[in-house]
C-alpha atoms as a PDB file:
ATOM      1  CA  UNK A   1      32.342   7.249   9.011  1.00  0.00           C
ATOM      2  CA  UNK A   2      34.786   6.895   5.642  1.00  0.00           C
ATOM      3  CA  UNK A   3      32.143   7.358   2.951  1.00  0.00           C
ATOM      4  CA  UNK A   4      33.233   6.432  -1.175  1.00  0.00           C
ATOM      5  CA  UNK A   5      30.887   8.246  -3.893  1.00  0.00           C
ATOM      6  CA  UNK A   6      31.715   6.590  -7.542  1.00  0.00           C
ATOM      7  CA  UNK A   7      31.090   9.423  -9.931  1.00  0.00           C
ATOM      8  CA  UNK A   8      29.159   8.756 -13.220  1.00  0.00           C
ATOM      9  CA  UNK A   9      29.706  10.467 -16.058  1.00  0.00           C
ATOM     10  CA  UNK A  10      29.329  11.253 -19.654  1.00  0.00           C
ATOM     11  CA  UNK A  11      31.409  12.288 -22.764  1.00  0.00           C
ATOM     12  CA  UNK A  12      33.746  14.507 -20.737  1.00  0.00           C
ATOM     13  CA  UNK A  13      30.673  15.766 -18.148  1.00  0.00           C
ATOM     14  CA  UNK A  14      29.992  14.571 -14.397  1.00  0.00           C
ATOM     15  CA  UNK A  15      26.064  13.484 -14.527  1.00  0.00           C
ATOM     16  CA  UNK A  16      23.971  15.204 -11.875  1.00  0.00           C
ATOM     17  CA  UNK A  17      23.615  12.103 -10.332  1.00  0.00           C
ATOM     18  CA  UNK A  18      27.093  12.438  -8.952  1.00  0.00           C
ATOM     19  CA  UNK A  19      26.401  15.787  -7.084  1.00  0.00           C
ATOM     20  CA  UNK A  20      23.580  13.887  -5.545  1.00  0.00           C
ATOM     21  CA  UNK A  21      25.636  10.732  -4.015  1.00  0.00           C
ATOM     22  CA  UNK A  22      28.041  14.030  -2.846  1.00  0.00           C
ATOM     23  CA  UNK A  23      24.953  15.159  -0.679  1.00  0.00           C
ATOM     24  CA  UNK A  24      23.874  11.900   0.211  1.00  0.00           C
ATOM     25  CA  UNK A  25      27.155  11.072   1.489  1.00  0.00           C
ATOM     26  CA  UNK A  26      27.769  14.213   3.628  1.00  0.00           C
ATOM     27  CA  UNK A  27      24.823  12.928   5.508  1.00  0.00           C
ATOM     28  CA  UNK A  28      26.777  10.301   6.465  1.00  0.00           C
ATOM     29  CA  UNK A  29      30.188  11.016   7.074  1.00  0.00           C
ATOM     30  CA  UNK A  30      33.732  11.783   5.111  1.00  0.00           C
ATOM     31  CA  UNK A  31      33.573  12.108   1.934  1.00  0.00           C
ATOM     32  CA  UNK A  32      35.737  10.580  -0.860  1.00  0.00           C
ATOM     33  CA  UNK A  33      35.022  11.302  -4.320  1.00  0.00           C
ATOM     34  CA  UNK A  34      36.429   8.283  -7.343  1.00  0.00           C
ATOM     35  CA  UNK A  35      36.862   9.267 -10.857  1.00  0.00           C
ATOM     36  CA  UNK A  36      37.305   6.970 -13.046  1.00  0.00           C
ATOM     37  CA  UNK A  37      38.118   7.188 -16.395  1.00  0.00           C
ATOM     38  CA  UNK A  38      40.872   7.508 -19.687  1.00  0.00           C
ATOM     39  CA  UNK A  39      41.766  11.676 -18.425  1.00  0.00           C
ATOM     40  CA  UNK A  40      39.958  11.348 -14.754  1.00  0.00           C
ATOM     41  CA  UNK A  41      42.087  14.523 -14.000  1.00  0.00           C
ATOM     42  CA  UNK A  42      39.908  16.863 -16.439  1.00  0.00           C
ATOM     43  CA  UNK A  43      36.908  16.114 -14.091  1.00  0.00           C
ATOM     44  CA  UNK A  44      38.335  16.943 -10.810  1.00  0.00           C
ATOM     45  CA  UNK A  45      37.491  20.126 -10.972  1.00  0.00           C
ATOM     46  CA  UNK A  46      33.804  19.136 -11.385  1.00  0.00           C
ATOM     47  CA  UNK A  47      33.986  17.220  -8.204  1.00  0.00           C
ATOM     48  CA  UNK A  48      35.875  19.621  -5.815  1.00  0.00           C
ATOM     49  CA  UNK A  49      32.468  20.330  -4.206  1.00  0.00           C
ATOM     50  CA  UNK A  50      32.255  21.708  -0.683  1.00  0.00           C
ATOM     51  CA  UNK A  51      32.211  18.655   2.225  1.00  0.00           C
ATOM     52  CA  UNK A  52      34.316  16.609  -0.271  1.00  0.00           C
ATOM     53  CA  UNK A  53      37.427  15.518   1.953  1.00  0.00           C
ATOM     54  CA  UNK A  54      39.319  13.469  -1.422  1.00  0.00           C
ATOM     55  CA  UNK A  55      39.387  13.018  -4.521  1.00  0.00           C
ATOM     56  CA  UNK A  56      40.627   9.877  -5.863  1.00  0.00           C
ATOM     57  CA  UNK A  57      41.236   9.362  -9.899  1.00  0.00           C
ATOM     58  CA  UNK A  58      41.481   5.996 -11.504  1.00  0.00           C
ATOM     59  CA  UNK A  59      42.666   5.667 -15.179  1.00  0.00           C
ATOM     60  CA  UNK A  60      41.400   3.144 -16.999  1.00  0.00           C
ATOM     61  CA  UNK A  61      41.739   2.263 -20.998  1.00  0.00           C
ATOM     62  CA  UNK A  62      38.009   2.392 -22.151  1.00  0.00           C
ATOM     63  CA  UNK A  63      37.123   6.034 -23.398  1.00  0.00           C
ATOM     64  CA  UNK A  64      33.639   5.612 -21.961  1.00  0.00           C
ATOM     65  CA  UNK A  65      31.916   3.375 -19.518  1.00  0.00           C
ATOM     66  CA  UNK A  66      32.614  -0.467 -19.365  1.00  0.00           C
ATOM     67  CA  UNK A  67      31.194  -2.940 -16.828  1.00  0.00           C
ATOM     68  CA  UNK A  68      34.506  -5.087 -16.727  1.00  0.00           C
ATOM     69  CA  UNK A  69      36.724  -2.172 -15.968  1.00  0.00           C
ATOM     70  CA  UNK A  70      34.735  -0.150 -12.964  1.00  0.00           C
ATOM     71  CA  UNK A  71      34.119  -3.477 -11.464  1.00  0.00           C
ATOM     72  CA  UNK A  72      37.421  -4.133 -10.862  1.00  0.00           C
ATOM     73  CA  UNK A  73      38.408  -0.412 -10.398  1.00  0.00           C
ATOM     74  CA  UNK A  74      35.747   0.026  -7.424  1.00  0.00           C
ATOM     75  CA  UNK A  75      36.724  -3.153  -5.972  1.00  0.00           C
ATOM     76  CA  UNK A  76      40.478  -2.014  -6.081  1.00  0.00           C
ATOM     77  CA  UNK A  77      39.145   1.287  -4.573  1.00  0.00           C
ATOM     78  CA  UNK A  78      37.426  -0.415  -1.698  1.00  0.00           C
ATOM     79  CA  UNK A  79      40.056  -2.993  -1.036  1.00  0.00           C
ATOM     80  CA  UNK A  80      42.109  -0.054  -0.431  1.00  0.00           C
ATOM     81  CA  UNK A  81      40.516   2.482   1.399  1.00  0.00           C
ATOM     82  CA  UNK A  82      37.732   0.266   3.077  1.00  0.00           C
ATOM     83  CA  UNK A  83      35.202   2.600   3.415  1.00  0.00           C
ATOM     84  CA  UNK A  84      32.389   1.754   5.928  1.00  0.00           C
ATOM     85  CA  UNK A  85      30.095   3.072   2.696  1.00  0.00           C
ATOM     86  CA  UNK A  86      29.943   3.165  -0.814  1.00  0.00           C
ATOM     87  CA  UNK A  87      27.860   5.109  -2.632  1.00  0.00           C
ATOM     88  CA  UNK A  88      26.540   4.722  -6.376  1.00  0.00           C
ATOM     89  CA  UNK A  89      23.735   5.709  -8.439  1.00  0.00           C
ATOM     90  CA  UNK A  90      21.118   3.360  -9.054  1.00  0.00           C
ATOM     91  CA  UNK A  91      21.421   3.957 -12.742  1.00  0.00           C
ATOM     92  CA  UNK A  92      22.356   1.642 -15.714  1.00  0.00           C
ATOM     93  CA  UNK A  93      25.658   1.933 -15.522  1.00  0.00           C
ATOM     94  CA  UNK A  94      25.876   1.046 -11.522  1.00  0.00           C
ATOM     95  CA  UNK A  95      23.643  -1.588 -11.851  1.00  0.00           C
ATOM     96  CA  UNK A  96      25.729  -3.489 -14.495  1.00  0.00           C
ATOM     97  CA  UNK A  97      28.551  -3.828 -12.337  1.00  0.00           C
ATOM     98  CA  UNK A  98      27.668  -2.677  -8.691  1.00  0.00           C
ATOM     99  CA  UNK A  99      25.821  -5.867  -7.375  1.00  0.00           C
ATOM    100  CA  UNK A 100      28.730  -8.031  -8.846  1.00  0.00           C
ATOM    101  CA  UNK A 101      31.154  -6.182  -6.719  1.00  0.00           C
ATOM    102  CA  UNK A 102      28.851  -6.390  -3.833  1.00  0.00           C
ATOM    103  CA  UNK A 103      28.919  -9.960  -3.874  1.00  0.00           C
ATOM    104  CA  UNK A 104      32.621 -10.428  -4.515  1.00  0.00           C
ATOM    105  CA  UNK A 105      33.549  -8.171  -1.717  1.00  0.00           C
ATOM    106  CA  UNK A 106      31.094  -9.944   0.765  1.00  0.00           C
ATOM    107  CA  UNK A 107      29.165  -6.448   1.203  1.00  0.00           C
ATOM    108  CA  UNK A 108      26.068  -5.137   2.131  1.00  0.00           C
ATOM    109  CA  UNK A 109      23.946  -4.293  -0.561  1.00  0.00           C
ATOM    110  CA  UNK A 110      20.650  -2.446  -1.601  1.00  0.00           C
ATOM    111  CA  UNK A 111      19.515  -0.580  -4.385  1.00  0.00           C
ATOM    112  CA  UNK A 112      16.923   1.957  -5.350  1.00  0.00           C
ATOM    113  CA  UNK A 113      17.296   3.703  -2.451  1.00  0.00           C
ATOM    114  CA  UNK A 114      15.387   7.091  -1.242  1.00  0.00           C
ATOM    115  CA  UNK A 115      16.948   7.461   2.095  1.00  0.00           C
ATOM    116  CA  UNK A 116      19.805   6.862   3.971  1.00  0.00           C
ATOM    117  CA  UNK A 117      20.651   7.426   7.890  1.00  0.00           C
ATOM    118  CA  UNK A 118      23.118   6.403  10.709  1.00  0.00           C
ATOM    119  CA  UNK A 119      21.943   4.701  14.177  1.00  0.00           C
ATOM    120  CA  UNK A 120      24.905   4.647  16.312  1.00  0.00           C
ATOM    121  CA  UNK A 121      27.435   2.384  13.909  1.00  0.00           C
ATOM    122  CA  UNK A 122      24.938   0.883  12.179  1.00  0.00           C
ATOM    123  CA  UNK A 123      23.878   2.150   8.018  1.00  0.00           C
ATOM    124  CA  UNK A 124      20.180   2.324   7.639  1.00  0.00           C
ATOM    125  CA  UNK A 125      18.616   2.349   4.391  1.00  0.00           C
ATOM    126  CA  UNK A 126      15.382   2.505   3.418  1.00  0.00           C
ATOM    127  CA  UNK A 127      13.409   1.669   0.337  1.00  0.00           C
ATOM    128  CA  UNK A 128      10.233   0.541  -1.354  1.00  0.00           C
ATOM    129  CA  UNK A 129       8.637  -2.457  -2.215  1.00  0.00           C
ATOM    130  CA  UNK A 130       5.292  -3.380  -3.737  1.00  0.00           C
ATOM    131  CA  UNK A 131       5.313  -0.703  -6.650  1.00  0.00           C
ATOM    132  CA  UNK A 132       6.477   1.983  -3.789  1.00  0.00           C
ATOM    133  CA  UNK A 133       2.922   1.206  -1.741  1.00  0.00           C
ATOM    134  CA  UNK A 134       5.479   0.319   0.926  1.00  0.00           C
ATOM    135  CA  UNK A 135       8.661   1.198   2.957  1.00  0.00           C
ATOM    136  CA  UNK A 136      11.238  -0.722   4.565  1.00  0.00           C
ATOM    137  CA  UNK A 137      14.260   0.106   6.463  1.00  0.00           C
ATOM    138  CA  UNK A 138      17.391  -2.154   5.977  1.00  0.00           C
ATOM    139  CA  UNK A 139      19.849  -2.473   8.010  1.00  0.00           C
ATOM    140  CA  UNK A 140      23.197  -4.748   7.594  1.00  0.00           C
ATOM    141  CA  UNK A 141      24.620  -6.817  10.319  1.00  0.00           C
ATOM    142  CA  UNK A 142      27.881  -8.766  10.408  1.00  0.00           C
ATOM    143  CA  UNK A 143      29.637  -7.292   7.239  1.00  0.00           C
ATOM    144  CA  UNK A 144      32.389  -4.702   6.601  1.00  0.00           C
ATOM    145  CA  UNK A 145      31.745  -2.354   4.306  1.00  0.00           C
ATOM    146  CA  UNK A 146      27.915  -1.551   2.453  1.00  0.00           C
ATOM    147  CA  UNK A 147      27.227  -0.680  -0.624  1.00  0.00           C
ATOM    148  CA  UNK A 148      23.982   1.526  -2.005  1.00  0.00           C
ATOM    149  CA  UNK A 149      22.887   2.206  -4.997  1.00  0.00           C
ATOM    150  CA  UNK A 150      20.313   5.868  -4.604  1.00  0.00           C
ATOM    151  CA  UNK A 151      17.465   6.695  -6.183  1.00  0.00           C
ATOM    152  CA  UNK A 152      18.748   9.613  -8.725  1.00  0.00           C
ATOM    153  CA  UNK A 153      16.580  13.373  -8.061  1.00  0.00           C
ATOM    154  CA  UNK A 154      16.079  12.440  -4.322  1.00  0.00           C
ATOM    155  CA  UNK A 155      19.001  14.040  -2.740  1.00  0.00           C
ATOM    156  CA  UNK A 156      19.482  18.292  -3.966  1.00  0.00           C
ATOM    157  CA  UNK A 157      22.748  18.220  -6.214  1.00  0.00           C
ATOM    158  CA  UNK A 158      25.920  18.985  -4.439  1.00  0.00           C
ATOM    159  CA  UNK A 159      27.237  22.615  -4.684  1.00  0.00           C
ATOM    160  CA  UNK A 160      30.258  25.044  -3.459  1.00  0.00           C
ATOM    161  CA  UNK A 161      33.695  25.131  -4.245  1.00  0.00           C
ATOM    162  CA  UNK A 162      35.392  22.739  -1.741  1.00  0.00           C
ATOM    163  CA  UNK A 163      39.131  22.383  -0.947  1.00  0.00           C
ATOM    164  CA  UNK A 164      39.801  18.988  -1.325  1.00  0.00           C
ATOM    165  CA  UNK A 165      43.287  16.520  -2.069  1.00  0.00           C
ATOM    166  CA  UNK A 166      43.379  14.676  -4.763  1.00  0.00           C
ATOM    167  CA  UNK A 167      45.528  11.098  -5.083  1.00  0.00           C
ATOM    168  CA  UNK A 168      45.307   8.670  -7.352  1.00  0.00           C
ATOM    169  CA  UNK A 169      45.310   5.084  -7.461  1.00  0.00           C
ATOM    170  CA  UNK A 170      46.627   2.375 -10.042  1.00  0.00           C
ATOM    171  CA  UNK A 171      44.100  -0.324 -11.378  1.00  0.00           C
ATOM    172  CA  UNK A 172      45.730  -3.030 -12.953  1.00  0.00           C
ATOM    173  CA  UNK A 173      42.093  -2.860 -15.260  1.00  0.00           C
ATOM    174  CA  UNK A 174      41.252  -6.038 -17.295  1.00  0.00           C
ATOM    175  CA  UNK A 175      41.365  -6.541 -21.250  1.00  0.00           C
ATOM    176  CA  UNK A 176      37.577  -4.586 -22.537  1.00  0.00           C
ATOM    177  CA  UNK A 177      35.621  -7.400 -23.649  1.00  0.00           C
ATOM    178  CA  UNK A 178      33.768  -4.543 -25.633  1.00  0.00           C
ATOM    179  CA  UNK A 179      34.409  -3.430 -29.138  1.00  0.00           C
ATOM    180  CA  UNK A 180      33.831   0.344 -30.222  1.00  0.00           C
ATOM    181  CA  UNK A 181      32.002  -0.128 -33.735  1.00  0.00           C
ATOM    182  CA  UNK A 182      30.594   3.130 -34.261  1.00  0.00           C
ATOM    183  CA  UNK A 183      28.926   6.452 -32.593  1.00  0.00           C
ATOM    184  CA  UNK A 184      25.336   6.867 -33.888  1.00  0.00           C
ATOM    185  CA  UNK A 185      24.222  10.238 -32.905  1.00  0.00           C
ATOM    186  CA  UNK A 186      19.932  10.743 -31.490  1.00  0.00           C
ATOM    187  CA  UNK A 187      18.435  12.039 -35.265  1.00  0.00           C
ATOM    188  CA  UNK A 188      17.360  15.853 -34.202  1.00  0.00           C
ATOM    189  CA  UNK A 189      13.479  16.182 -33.379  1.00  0.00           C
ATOM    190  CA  UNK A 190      12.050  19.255 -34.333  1.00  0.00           C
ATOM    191  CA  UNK A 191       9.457  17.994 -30.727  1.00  0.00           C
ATOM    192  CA  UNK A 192       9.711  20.318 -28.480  1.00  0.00           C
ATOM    193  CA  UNK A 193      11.888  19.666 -25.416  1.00  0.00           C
ATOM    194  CA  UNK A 194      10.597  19.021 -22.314  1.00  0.00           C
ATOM    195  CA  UNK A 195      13.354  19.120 -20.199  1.00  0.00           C
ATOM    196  CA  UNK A 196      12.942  23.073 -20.292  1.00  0.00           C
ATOM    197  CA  UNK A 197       9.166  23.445 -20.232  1.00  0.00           C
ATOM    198  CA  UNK A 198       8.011  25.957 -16.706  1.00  0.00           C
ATOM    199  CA  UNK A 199       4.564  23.891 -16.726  1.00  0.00           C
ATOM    200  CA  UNK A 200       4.262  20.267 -17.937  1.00  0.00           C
ATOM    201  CA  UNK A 201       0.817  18.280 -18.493  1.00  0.00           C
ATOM    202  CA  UNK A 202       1.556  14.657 -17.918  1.00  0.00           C
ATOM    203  CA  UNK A 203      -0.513  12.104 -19.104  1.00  0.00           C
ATOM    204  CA  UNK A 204      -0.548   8.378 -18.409  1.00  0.00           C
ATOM    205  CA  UNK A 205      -1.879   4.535 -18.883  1.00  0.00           C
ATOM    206  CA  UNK A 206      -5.013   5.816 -17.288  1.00  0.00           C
ATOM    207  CA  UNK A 207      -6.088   7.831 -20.180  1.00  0.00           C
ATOM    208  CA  UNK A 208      -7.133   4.644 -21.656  1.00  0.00           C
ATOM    209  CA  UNK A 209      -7.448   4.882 -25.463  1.00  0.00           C
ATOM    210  CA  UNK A 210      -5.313   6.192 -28.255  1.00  0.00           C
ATOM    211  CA  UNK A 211      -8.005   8.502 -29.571  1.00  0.00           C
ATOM    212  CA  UNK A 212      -8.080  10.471 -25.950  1.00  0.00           C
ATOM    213  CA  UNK A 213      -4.336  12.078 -26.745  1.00  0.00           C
ATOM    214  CA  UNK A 214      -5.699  14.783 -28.432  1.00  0.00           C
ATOM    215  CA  UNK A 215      -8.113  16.024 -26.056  1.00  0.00           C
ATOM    216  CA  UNK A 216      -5.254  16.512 -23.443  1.00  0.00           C
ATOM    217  CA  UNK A 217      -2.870  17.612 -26.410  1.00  0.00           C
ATOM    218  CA  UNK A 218      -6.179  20.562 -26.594  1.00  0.00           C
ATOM    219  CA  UNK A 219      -6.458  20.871 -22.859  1.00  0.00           C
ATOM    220  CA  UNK A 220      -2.345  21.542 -22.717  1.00  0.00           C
ATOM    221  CA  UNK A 221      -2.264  24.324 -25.310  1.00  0.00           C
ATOM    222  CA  UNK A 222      -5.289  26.088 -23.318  1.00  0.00           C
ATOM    223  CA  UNK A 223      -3.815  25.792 -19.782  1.00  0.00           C
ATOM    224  CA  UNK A 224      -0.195  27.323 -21.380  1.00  0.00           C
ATOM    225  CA  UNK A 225       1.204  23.511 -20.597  1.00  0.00           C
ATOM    226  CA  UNK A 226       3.625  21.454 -22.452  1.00  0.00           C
ATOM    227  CA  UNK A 227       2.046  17.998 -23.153  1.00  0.00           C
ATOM    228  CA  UNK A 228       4.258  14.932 -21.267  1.00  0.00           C
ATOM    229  CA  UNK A 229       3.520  11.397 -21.080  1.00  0.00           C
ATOM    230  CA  UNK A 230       4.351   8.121 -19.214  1.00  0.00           C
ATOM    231  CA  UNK A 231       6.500   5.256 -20.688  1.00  0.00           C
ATOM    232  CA  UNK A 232       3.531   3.087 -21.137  1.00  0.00           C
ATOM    233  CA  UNK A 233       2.153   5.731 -24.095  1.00  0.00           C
ATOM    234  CA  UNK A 234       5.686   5.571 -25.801  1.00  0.00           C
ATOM    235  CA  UNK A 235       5.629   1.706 -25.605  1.00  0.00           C
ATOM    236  CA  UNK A 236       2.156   1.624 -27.049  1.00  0.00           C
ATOM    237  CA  UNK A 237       2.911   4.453 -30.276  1.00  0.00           C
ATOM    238  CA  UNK A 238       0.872   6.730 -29.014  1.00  0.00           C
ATOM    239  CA  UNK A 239       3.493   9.361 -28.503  1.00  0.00           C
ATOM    240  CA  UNK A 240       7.344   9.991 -29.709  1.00  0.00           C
ATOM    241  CA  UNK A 241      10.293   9.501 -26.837  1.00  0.00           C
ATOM    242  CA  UNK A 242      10.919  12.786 -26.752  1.00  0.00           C
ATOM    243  CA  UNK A 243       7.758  13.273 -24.658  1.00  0.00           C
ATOM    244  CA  UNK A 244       8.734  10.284 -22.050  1.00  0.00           C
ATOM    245  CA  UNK A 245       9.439  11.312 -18.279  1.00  0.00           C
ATOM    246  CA  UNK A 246      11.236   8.908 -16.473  1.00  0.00           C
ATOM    247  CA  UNK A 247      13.975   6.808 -15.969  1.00  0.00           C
ATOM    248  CA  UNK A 248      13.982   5.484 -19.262  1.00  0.00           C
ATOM    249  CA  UNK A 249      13.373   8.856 -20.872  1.00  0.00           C
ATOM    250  CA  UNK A 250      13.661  12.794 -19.785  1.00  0.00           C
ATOM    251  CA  UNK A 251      14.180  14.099 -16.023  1.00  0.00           C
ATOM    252  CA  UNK A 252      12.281  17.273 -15.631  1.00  0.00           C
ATOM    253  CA  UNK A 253      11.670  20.045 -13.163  1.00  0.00           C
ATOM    254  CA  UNK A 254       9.041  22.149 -14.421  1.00  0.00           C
ATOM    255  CA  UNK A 255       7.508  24.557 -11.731  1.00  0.00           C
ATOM    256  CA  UNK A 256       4.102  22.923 -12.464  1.00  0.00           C
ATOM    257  CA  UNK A 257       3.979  19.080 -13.525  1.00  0.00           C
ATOM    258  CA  UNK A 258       0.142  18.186 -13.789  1.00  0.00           C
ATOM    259  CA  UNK A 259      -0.277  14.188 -13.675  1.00  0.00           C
ATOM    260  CA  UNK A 260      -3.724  12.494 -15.506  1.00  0.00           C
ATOM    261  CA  UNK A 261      -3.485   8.802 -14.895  1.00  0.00           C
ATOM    262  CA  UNK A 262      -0.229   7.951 -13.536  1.00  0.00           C
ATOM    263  CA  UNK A 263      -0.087   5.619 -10.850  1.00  0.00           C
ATOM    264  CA  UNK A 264       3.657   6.845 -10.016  1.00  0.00           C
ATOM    265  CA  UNK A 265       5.876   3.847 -10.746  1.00  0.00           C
ATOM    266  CA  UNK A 266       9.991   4.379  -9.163  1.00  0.00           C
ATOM    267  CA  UNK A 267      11.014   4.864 -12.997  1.00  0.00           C
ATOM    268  CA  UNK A 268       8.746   7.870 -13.371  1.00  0.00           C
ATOM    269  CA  UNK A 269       8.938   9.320 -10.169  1.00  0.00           C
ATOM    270  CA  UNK A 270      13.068   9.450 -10.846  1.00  0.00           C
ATOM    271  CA  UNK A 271      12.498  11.565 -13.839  1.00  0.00           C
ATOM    272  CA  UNK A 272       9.908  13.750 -12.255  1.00  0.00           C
ATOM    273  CA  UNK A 273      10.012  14.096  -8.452  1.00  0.00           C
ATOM    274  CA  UNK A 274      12.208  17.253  -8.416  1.00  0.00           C
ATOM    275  CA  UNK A 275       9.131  19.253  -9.756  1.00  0.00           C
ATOM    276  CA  UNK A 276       8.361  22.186  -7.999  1.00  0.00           C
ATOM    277  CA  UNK A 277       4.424  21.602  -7.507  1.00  0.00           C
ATOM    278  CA  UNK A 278       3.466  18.509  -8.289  1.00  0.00           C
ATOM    279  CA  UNK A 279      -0.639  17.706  -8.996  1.00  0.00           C
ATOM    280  CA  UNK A 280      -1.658  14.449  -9.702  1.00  0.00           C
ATOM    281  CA  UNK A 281      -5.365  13.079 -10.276  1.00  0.00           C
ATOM    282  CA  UNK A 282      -6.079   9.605 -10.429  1.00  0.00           C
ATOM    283  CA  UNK A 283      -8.776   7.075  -9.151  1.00  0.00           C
ATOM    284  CA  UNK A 284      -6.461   5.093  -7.009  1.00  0.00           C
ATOM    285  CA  UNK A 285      -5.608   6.491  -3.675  1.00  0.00           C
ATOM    286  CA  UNK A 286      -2.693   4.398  -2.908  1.00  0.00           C
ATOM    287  CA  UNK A 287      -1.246   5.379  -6.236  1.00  0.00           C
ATOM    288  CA  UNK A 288       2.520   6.221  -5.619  1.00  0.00           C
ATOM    289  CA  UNK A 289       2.449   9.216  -6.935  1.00  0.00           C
ATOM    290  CA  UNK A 290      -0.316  10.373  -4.277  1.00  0.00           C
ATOM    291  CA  UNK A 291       3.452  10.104  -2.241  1.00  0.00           C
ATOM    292  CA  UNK A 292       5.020  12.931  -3.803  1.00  0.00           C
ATOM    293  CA  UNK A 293       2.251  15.305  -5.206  1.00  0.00           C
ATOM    294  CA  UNK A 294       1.627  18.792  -3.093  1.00  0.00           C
ATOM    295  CA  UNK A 295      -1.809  18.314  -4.652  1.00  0.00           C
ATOM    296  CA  UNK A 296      -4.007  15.742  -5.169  1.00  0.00           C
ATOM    297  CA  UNK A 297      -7.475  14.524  -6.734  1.00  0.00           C
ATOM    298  CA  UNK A 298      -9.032  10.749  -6.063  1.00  0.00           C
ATOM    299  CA  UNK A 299     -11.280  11.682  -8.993  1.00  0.00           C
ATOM    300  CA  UNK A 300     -11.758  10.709 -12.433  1.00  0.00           C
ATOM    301  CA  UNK A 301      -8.716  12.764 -14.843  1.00  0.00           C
ATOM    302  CA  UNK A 302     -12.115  12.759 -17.559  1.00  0.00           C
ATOM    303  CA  UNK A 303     -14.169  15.212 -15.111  1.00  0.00           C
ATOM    304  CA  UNK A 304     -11.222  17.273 -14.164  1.00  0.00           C
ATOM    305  CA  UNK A 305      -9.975  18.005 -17.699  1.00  0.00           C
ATOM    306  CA  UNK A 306     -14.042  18.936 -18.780  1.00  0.00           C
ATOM    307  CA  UNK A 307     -13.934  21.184 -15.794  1.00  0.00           C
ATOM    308  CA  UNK A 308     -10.127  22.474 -16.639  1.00  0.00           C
ATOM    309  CA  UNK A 309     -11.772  23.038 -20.264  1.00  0.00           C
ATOM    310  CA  UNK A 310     -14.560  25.251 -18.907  1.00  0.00           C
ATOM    311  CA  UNK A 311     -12.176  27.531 -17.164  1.00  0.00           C
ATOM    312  CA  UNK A 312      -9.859  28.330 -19.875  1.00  0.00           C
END
């Protein structure tokens, strides 16, 4: 089965994401690799992972990504090499121009997807519903071609030197509707930086009040943890960005992450899943996050941080 992964990528560097489609993919069937970009010849190199049959570039105007000109670049690309598959990231970029092409094309389509099989000819998805309480399986009858946008951190990046060919194929790209003003540089926080903490302490919506940051900021600096939060804390004040896991913020692997009140939604889990051991403690027992933890506690996080106190 003829399988297209559409790498993302930023300022000059293939995003992670990309060596996870590559793995996905394999699972699947043949492997072609797109690049697409201004110079998508200084990233082949990045791509030319083992199992990867092709690499395709695609040159484009825009200097960084543009919804307008990967639209019509992928559906060039699938026009002409039909591939039974198509594989993108379900990531910001994918999603402002995937679901378009997916229509246009007359393709099947899913996104946020955590798994992906074969059963005989026939593509099988699956993914959640109902805040990730449930699982479907999706299959796609009477079309072509499919296209799926996958959960980033599921799949284990991509690795080995492969030996693949590389071609290239002309775009006839449309005029940018966008307009370059200005690069604004993230301001340098002297926060620490989660992304390389060995053991976070996450802490979520369930913590309840404002005032109750401290004690886990306390309980943190006892157990040897770096202190993480959920989105909802960052919405609400409470904490800075930098301390976000998630989707919308930093994806960590820490050996240890150590969840207080986080129910687990799909953007968290994204930013956290690829933890080594993952604890999580939380009243709810259908929370989602109860779905990827090694360890868990249907308790209240208040009596398992006094008793965490008492033993350091």
């Amino acid at each position: 089965m003829s399988v297209l992964v559409v790498a993302e990528h930023l300022r000059g560097q293939i995003r992670d994401v990309t060596r996870e489609l590559i793995t996905a993919g394999r699972e699947l069937g043949q492997v072609t690799v797109a690049v697409i970009g201004q110079d998508p010849g200084s990233l082949v190199d990045a791509v030319n992972i083992d199992g990867v049959a092709e690499i395709v570039t695609v040159t484009i105007g825009a200097g960084e990504f543009e919804n307008d000109a990967y639209q019509a670049a992928v559906e060039a690309l699938i026009a002409d090499r039909k591939p039974r598959v198509t594989l993108l990231g379900f990531t910001v970029n994918s999603m402002g121009y995937g679901p378009a092409a997916a229509v246009k094309l007359g393709l099947g389509f899913a996104s946020d997807v955590h798994g992906v099989a074969l059963e005989g000819d026939a593509v099988i998805a699956t993914r959640s519903f109902y805040g990730s309480k449930v699982s479907a399986e999706l299959d796609f009858p009477g079309v072509d071609g499919v296209m799926l946008l996958l959960r980033p951190t599921v799949w284990a990046p991509a690795e080995g030197r492969g030996s693949a060919s590389v071609s290239s194929l002309e775009v006839a790209a449309p005029a940018s509707r966008a307009r370059h003003r200005e690069l604004v540089e993230a301001s340098t926080s002297s926060d620490v930086d989660i992304t390389q903490a060995d053991f976070l302490l996450s802490i979520g919506r369930g913590i309840g009040d404002k005032e109750n940051v401290e004690m886990f900021k306390e309980l943190a600096a006892k157990m040897g943890a770096t202190l993480s939060v959920s989105r909802p804390l960052v919405d609400a004040g409470w904490m800075p960005s930098s301390r976000q896991v998630g989707q919308s913020g930093k994806t960590v692997k820490p050996s240890v992450y150590l969840a207080f009140g986080i129910s687990g939604a799909v953007q968290h889990l994204a930013g956290m899943k690829a933890s080594g051991t993952i604890i999580a403690v939380n009243t709810d027992p259908e929370a989602a996050i109860f779905n990827v933890a090694q360890y868990g506690a249907k308790a209240d996080l208040f009596d398992v941080a006094e008793e965490l106190e008492k033993l350091y």
